[in-house]
Structure formats: C-alpha cells, structure tokens
Protein backbone atom coordinates (compact mmCIF):
# COMPACT_ATOMS: atom_id res chain seq x y z
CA UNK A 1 109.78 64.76 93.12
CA UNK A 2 109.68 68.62 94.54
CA UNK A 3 108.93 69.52 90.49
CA UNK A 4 106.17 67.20 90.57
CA UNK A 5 103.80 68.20 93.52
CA UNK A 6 104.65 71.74 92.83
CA UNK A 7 103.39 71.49 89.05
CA UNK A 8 100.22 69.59 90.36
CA UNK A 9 99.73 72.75 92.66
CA UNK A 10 100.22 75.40 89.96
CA UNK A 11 97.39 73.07 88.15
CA UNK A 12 94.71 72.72 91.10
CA UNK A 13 95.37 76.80 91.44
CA UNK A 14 94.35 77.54 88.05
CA UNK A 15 91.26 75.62 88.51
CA UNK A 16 89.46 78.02 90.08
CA UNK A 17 85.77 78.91 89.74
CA UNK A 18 85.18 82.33 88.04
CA UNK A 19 82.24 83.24 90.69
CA UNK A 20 84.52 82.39 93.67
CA UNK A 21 87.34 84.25 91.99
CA UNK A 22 85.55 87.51 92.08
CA UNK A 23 83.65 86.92 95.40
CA UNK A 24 87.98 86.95 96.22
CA UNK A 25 88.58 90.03 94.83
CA UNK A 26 85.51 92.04 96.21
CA UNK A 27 86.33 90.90 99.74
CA UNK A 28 89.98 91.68 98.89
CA UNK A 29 89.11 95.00 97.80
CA UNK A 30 87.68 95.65 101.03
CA UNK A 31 91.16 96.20 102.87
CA UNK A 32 92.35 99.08 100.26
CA UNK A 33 88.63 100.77 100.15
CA UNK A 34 89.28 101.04 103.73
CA UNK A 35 92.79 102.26 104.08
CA UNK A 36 92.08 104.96 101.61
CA UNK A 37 88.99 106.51 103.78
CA UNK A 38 91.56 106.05 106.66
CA UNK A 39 94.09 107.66 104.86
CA UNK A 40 92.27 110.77 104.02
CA UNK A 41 90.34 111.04 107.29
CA UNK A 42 93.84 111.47 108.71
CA UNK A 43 94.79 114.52 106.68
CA UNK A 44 91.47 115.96 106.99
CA UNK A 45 91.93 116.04 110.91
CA UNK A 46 95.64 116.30 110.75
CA UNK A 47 95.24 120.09 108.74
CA UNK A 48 92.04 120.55 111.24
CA UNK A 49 94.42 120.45 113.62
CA UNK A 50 97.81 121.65 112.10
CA UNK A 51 96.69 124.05 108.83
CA UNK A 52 100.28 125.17 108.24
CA UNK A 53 101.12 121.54 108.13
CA UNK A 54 98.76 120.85 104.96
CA UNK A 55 101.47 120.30 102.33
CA UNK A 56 103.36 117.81 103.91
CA UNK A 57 100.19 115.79 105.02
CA UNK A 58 99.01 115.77 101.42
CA UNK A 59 102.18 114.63 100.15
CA UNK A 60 102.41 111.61 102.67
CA UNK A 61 98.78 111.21 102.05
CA UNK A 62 99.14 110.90 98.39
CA UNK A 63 101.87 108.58 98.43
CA UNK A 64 100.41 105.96 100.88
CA UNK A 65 97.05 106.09 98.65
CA UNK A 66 99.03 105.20 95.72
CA UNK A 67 100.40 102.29 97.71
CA UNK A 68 97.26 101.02 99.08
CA UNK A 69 95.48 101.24 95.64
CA UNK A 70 98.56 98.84 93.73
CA UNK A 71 97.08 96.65 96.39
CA UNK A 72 93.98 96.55 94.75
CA UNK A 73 95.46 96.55 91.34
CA UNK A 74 97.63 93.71 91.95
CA UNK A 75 94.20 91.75 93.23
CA UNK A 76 92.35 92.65 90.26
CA UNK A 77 95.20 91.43 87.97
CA UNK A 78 95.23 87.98 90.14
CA UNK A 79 91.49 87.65 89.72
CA UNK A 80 91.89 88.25 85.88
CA UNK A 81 94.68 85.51 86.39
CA UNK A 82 92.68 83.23 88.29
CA UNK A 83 89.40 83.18 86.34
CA UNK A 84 90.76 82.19 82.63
C-alpha cells in the first residue's frame, strides 16, 4: 500500500510546470547569492581588522563559498530535474 501512494507522489512531483520550476530556482538562488556577499564581507572586515590574519580568513572563506555555491548547484540540477 506504502509502494503505492509513494509512486503516485514521485508522479504528481514530476508534473511540474517548467515556469514555476525556474521561478523555484531563482528564489532558491537567492539564499547562496546572499551567503556568498556575507561570506566575503566577513573577510574583508575580518583582515580590516586583523591583516596578519589574512591567510587563514581566505582559506575559511574559500571553503564555505564552495559550500554555499553546491547549494546552488544542487538547485539548478533539481530544476533541470523538475522541468523535463
């Protein structure tokens, strides 16, 4: 019965329009857009304050931008996913 209801769901979520699809994706690359500008507003304020502390703020920095941009990439693939 559980198979059932959760194949008709996988159906109805594969039915989505293409427009709404990527009205999804631009507001859910909002969030990332964001966290990057964050990200890097923090360094440049962090080595305003600290400059001897440069290299380990662009390390950190680097690494959470490449986190906060798979976010992105993983809502561009589910877009891609959503509108065939």
């Amino acid at each position: 019965m559980s198979n059932i209801v959760l194949a008709q769901a996988a159906e109805a979520a594969t039915n989505i329009n293409p427009g709404l699809a990527a009205i999804g994706y631009g507001l859910g690359a909002i969030g990332p857009g964001i966290g990057v500008g964050l990200i890097f507003a923090a360094v440049i304020n962090g080595t305003a304050r600290q400059p001897e502390a440069q290299g380990k703020l662009q390390s950190i920095a680097f690494s959470t931008f490449v986190l906060t941009e798979v976010l992105a990439l993983i809502g561009i693939v589910i877009y891609f996913l959503a509108s065939v």
